[in-house]
Structures are given as C-alpha cells and as structure tokens.
PDB file of N, CA and C in Angstrom:
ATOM      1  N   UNK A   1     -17.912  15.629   9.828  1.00  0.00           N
ATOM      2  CA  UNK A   1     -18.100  14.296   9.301  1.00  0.00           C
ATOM      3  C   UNK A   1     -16.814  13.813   8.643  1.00  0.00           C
ATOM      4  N   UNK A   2     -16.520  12.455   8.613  1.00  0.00           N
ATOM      5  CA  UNK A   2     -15.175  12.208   7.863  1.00  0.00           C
ATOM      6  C   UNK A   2     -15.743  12.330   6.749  1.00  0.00           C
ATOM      7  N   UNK A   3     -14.593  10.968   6.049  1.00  0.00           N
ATOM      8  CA  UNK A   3     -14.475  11.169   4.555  1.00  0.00           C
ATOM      9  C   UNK A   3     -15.392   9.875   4.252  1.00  0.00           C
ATOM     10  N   UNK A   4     -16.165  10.048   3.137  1.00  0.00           N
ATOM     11  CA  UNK A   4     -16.745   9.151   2.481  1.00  0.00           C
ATOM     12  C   UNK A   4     -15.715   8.155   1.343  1.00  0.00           C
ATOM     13  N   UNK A   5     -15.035   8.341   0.961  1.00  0.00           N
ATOM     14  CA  UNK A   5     -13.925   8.185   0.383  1.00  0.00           C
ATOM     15  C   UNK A   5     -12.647   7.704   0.685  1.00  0.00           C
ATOM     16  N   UNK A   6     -11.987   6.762  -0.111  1.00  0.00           N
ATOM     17  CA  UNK A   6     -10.254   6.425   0.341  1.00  0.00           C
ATOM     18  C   UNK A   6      -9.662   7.525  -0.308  1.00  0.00           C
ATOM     19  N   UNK A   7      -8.532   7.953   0.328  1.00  0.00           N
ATOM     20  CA  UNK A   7      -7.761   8.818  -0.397  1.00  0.00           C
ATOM     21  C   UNK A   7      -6.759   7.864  -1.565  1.00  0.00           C
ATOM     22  N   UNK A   8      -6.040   8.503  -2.614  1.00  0.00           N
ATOM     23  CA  UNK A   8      -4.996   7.519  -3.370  1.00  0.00           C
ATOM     24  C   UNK A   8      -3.914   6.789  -2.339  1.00  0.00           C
ATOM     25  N   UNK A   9      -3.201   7.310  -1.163  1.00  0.00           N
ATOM     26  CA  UNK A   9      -2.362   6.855  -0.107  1.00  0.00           C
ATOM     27  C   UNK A   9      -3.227   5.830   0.480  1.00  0.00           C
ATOM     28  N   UNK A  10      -4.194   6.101   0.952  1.00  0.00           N
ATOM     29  CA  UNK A  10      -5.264   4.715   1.548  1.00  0.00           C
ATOM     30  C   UNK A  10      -5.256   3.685   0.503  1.00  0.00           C
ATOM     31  N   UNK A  11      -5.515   4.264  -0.579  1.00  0.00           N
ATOM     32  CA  UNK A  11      -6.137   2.935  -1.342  1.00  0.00           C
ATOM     33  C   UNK A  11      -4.561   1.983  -1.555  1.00  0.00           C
ATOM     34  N   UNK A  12      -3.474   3.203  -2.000  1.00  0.00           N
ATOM     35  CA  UNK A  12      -2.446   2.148  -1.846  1.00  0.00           C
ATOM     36  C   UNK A  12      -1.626   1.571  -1.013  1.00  0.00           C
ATOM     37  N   UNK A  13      -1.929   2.038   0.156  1.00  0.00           N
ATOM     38  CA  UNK A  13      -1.194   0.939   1.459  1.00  0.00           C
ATOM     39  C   UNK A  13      -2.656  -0.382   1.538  1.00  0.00           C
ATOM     40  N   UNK A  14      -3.430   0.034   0.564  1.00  0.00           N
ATOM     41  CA  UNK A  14      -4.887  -1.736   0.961  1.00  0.00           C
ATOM     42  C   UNK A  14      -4.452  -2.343   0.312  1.00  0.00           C
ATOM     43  N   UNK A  15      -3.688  -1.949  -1.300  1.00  0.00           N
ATOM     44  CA  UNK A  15      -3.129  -2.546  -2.169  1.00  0.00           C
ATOM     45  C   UNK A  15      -2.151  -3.212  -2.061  1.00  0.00           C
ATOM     46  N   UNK A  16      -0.751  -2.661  -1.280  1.00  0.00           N
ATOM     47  CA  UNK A  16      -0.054  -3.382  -0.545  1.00  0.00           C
ATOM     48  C   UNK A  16       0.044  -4.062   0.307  1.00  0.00           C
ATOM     49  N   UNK A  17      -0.982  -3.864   0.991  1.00  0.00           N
ATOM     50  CA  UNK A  17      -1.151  -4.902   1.755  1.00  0.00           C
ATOM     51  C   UNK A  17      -1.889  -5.954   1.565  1.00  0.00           C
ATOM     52  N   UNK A  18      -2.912  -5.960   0.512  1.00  0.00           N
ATOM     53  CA  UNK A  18      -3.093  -7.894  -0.232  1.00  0.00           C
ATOM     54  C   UNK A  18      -2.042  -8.192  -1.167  1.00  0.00           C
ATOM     55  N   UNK A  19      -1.258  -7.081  -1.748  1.00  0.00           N
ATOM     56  CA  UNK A  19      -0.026  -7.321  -2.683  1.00  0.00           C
ATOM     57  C   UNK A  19       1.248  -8.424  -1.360  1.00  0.00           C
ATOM     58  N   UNK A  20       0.808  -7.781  -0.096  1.00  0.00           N
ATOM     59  CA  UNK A  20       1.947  -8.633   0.731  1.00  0.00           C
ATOM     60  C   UNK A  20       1.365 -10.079   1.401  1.00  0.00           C
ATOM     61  N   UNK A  21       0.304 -10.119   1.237  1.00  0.00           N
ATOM     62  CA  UNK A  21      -1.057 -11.654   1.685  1.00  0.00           C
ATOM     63  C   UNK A  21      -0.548 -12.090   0.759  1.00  0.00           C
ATOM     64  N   UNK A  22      -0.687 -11.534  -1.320  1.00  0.00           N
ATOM     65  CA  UNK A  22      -0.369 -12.572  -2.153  1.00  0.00           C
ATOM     66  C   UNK A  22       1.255 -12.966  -1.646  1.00  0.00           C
ATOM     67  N   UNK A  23       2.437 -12.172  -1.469  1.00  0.00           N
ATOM     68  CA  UNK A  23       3.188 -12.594  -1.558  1.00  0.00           C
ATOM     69  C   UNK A  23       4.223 -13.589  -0.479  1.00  0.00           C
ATOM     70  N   UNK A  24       3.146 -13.389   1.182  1.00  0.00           N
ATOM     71  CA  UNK A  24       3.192 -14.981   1.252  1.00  0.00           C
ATOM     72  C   UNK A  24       2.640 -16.461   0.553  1.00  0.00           C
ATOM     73  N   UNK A  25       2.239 -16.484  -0.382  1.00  0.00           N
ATOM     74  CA  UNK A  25       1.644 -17.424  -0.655  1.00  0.00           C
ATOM     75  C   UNK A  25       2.398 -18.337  -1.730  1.00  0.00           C
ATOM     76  N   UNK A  26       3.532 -17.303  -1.921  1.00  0.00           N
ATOM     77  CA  UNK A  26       4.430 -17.457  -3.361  1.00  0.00           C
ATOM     78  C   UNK A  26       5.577 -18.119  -2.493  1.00  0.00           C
ATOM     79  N   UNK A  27       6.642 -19.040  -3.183  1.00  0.00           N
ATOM     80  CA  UNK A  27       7.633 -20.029  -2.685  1.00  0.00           C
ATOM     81  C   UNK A  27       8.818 -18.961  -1.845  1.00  0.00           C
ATOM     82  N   UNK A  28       9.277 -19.802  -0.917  1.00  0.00           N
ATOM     83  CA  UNK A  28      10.040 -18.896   0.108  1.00  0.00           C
ATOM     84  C   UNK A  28      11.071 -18.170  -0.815  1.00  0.00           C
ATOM     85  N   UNK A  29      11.533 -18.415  -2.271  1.00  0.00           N
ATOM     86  CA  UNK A  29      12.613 -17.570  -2.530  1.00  0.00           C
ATOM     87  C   UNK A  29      12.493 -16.724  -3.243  1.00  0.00           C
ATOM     88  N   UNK A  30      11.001 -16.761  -3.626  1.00  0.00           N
ATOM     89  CA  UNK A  30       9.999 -15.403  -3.650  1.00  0.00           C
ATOM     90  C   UNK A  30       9.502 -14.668  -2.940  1.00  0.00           C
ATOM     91  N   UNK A  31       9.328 -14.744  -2.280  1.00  0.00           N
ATOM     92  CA  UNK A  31       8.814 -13.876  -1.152  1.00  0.00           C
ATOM     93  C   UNK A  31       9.248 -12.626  -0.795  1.00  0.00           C
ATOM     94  N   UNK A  32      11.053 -13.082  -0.441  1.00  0.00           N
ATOM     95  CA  UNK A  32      11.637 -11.722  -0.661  1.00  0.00           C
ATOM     96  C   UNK A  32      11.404 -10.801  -1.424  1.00  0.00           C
ATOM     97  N   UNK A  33      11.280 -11.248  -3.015  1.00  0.00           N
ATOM     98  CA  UNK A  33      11.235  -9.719  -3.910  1.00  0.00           C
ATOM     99  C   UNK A  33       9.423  -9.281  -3.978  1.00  0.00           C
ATOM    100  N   UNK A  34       8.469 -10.022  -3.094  1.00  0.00           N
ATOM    101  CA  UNK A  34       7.644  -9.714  -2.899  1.00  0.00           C
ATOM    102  C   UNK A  34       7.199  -8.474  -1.933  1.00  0.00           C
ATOM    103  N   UNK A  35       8.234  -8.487  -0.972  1.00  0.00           N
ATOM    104  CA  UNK A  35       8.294  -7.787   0.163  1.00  0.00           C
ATOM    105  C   UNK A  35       8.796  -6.391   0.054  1.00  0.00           C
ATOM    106  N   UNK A  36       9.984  -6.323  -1.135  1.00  0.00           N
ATOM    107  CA  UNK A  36      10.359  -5.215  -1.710  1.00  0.00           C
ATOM    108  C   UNK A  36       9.349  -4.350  -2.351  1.00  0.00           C
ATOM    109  N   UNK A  37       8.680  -5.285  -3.448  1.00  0.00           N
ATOM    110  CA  UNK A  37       7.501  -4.866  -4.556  1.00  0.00           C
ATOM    111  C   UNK A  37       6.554  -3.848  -3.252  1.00  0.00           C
ATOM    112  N   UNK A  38       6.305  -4.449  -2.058  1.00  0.00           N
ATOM    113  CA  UNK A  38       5.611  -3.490  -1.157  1.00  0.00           C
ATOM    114  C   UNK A  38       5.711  -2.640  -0.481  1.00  0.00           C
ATOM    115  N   UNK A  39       7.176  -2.443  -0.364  1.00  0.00           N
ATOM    116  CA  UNK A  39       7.845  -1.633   0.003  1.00  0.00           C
ATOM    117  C   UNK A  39       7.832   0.002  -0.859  1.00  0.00           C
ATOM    118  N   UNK A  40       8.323  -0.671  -2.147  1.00  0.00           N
ATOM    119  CA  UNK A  40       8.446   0.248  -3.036  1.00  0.00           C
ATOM    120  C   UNK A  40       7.194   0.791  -3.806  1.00  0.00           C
ATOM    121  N   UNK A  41       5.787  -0.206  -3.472  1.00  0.00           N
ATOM    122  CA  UNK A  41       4.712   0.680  -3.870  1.00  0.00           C
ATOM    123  C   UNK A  41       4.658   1.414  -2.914  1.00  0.00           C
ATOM    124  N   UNK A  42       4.658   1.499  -1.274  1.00  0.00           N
ATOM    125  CA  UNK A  42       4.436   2.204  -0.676  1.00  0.00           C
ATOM    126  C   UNK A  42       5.612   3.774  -0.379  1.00  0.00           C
ATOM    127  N   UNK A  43       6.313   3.801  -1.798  1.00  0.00           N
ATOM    128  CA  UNK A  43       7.545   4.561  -0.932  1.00  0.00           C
ATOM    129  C   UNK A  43       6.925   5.897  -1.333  1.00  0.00           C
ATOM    130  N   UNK A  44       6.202   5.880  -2.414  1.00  0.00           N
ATOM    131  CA  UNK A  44       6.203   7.620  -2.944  1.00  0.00           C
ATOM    132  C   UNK A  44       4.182   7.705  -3.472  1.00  0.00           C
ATOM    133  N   UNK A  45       3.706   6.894  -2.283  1.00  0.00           N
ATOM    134  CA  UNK A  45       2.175   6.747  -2.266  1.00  0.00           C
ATOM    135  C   UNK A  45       1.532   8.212  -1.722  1.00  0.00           C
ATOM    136  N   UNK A  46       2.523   9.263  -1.022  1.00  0.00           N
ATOM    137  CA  UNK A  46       1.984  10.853  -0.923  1.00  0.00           C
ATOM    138  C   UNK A  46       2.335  11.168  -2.098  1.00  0.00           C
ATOM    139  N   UNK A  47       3.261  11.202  -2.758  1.00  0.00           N
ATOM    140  CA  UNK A  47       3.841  12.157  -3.981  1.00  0.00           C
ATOM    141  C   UNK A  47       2.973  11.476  -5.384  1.00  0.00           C
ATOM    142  N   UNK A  48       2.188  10.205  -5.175  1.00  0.00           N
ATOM    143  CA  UNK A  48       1.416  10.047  -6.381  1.00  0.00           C
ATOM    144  C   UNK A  48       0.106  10.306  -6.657  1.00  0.00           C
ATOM    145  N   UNK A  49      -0.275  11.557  -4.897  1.00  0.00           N
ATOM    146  CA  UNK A  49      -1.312  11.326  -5.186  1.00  0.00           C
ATOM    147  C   UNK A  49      -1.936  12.653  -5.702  1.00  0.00           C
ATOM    148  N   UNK A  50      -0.796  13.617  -6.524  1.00  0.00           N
ATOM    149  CA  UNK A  50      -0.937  14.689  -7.154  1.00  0.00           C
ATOM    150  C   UNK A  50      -1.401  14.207  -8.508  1.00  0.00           C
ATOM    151  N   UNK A  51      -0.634  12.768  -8.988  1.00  0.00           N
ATOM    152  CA  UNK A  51      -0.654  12.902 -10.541  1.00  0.00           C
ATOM    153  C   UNK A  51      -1.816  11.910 -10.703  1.00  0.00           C
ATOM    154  N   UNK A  52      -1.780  10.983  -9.953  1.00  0.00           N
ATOM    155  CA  UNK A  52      -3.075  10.036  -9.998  1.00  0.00           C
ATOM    156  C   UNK A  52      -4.199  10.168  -8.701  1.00  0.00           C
ATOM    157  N   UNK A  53      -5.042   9.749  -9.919  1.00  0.00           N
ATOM    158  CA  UNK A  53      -6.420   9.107  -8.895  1.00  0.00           C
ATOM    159  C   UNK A  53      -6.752   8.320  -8.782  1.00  0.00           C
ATOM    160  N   UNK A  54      -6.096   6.866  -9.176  1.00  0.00           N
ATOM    161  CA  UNK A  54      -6.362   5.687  -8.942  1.00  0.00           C
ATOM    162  C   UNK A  54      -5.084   5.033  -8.395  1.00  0.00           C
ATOM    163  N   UNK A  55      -5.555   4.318  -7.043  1.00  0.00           N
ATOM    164  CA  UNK A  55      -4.295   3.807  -6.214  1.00  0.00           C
ATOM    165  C   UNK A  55      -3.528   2.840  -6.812  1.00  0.00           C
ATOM    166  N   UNK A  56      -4.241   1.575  -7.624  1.00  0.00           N
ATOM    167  CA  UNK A  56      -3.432   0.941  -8.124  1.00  0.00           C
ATOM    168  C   UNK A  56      -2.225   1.500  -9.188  1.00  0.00           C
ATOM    169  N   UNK A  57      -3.107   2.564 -10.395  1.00  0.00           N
ATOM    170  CA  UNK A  57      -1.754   3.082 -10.989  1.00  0.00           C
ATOM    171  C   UNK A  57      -0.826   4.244 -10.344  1.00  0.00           C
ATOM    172  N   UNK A  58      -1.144   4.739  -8.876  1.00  0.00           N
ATOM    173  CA  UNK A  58      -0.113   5.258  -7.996  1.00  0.00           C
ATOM    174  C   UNK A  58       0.843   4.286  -7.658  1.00  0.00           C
ATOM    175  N   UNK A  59       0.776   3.154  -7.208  1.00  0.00           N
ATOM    176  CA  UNK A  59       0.949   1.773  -6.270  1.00  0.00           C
ATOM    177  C   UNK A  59       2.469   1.315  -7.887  1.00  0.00           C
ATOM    178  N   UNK A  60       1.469   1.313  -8.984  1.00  0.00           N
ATOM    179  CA  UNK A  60       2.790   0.868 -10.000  1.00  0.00           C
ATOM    180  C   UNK A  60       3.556   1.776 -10.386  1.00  0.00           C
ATOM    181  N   UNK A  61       3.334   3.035 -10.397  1.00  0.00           N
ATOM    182  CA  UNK A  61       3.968   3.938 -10.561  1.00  0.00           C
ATOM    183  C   UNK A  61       4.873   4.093 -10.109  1.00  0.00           C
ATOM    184  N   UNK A  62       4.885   4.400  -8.647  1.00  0.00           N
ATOM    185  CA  UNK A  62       5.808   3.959  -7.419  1.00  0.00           C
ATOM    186  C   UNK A  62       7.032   2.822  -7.847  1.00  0.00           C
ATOM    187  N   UNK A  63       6.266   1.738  -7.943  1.00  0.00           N
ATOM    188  CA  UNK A  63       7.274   0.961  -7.964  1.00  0.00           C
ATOM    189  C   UNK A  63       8.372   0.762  -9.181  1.00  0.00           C
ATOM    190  N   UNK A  64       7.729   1.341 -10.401  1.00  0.00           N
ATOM    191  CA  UNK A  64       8.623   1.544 -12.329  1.00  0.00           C
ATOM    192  C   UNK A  64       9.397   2.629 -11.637  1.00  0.00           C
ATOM    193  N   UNK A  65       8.942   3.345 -10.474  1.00  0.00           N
ATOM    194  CA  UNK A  65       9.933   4.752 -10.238  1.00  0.00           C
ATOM    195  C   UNK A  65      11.026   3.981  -9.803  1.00  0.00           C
ATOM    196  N   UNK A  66      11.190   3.515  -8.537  1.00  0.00           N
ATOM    197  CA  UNK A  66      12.190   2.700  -7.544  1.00  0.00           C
ATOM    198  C   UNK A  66      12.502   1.952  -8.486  1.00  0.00           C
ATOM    199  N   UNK A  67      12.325   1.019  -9.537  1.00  0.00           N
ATOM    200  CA  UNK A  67      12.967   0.289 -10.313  1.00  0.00           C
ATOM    201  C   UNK A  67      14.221   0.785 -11.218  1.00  0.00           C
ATOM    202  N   UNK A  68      13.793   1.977 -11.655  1.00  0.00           N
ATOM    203  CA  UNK A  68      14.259   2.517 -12.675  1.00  0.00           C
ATOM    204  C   UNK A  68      15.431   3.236 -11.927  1.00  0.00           C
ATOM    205  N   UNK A  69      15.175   3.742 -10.821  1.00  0.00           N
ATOM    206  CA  UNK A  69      16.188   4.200  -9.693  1.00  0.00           C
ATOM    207  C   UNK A  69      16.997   3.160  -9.627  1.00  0.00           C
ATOM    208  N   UNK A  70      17.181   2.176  -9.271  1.00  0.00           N
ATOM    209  CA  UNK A  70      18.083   1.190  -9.014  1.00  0.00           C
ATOM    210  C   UNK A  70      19.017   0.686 -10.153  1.00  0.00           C
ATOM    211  N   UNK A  71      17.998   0.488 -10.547  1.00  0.00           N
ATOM    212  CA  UNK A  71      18.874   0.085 -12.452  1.00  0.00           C
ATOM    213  C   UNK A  71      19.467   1.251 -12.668  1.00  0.00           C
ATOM    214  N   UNK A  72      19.384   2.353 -13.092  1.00  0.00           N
ATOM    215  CA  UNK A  72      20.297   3.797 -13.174  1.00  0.00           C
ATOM    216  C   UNK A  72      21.871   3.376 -12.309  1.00  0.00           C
ATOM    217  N   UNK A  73      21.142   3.278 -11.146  1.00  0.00           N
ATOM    218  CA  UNK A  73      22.461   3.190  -9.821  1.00  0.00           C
ATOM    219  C   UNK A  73      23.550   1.561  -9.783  1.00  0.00           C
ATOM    220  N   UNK A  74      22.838   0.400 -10.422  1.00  0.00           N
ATOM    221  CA  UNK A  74      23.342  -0.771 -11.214  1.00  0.00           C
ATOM    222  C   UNK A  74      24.239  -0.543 -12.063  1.00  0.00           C
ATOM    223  N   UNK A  75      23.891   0.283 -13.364  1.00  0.00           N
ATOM    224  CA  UNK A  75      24.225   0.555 -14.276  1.00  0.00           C
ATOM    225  C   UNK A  75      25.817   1.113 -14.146  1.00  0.00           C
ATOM    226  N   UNK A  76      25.430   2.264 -13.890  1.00  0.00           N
ATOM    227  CA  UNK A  76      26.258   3.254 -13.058  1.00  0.00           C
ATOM    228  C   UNK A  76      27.594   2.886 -12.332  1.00  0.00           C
ATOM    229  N   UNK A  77      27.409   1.533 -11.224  1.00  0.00           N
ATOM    230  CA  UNK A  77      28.635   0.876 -10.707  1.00  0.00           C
ATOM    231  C   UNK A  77      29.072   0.156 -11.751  1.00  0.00           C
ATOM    232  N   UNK A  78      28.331  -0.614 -12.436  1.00  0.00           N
ATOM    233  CA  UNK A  78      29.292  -1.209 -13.763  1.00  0.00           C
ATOM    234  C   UNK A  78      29.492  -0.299 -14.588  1.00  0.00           C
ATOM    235  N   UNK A  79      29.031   0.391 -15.053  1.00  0.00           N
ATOM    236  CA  UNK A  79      30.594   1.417 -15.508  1.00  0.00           C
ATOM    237  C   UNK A  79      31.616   1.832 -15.217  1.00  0.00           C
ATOM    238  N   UNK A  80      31.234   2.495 -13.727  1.00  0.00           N
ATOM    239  CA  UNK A  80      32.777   2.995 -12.743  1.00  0.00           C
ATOM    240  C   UNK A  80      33.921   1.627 -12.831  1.00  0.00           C
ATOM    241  N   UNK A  81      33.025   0.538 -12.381  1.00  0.00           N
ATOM    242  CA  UNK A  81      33.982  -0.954 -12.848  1.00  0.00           C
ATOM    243  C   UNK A  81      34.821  -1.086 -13.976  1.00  0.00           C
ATOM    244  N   UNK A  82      33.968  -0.976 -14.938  1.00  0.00           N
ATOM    245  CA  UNK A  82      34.687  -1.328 -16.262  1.00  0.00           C
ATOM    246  C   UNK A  82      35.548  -0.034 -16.929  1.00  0.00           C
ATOM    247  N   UNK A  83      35.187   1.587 -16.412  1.00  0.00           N
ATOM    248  CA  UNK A  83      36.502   2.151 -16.886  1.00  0.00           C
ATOM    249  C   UNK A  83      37.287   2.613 -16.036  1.00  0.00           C
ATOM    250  N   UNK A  84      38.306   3.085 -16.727  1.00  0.00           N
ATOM    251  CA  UNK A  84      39.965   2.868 -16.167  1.00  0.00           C
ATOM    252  C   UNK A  84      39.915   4.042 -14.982  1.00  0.00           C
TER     253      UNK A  84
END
C-alpha cells in the first residue's frame, strides 16, 4: 500500500509551488526574486527533512539557509574590495 501521508519534501515542493502561482501574480519586477524564493525553498527540502516535520518550516528554513549563504559570500567580496 502507499503512503497515507506527504512526506516534508512533498509537502515542500506543494509549497513552492503555490509560493510560485503567488509569485506570478506580483508586478513583473517582482517576480524575479519570487522565482529565486522557490528555488531556494526547494534547494535543501531532503536535508530538512531530518530536523523538521512541518514543510512549511523546512520550505523557510531552506531559504534563511541560502540567504545567509549569500550574504556571507556578499560580505566577503566587499571586504576582499576594500582591503589592500
């Protein structure tokens, strides 16, 4: 018999995917960072589904991860910039 159940990875690619319905609906020069936001919930939706059991806080999790990744790596080139 299957599963009676979504797994946390199921529930958060359903999540992303009305997260990407809302984000056509938002003005074209939104959209883009809408498309990311779904991207990046979906990037580490196996690896969240050790620590959580609920897809949505896998789904944000995901994405404060990839955020925080980028900003680190932001950060990071403006420093190399600014010293000698």
């Amino acid at each position: 018999m299957g599963r009676s159940f979504e797994s946390v990875r199921q529930g958060v690619n359903g999540i992303a995917d009305r997260w990407a319905r809302s984000g056509r609906a938002l003005k074209r020069e939104d959209q883009e960072y809408a498309k990311v936001i779904v991207e990046l919930a979906k990037k580490h939706s196996c690896e969240a589904f050790v620590g959580c059991n609920d897809p949505l806080e896998a789904a944000v999790f995901s994405v404060l991860v990839e955020l925080l990744k980028r900003q680190d790596v932001a950060e990071s080139a403006r420093r190399s910039d600014v010293d000698p």
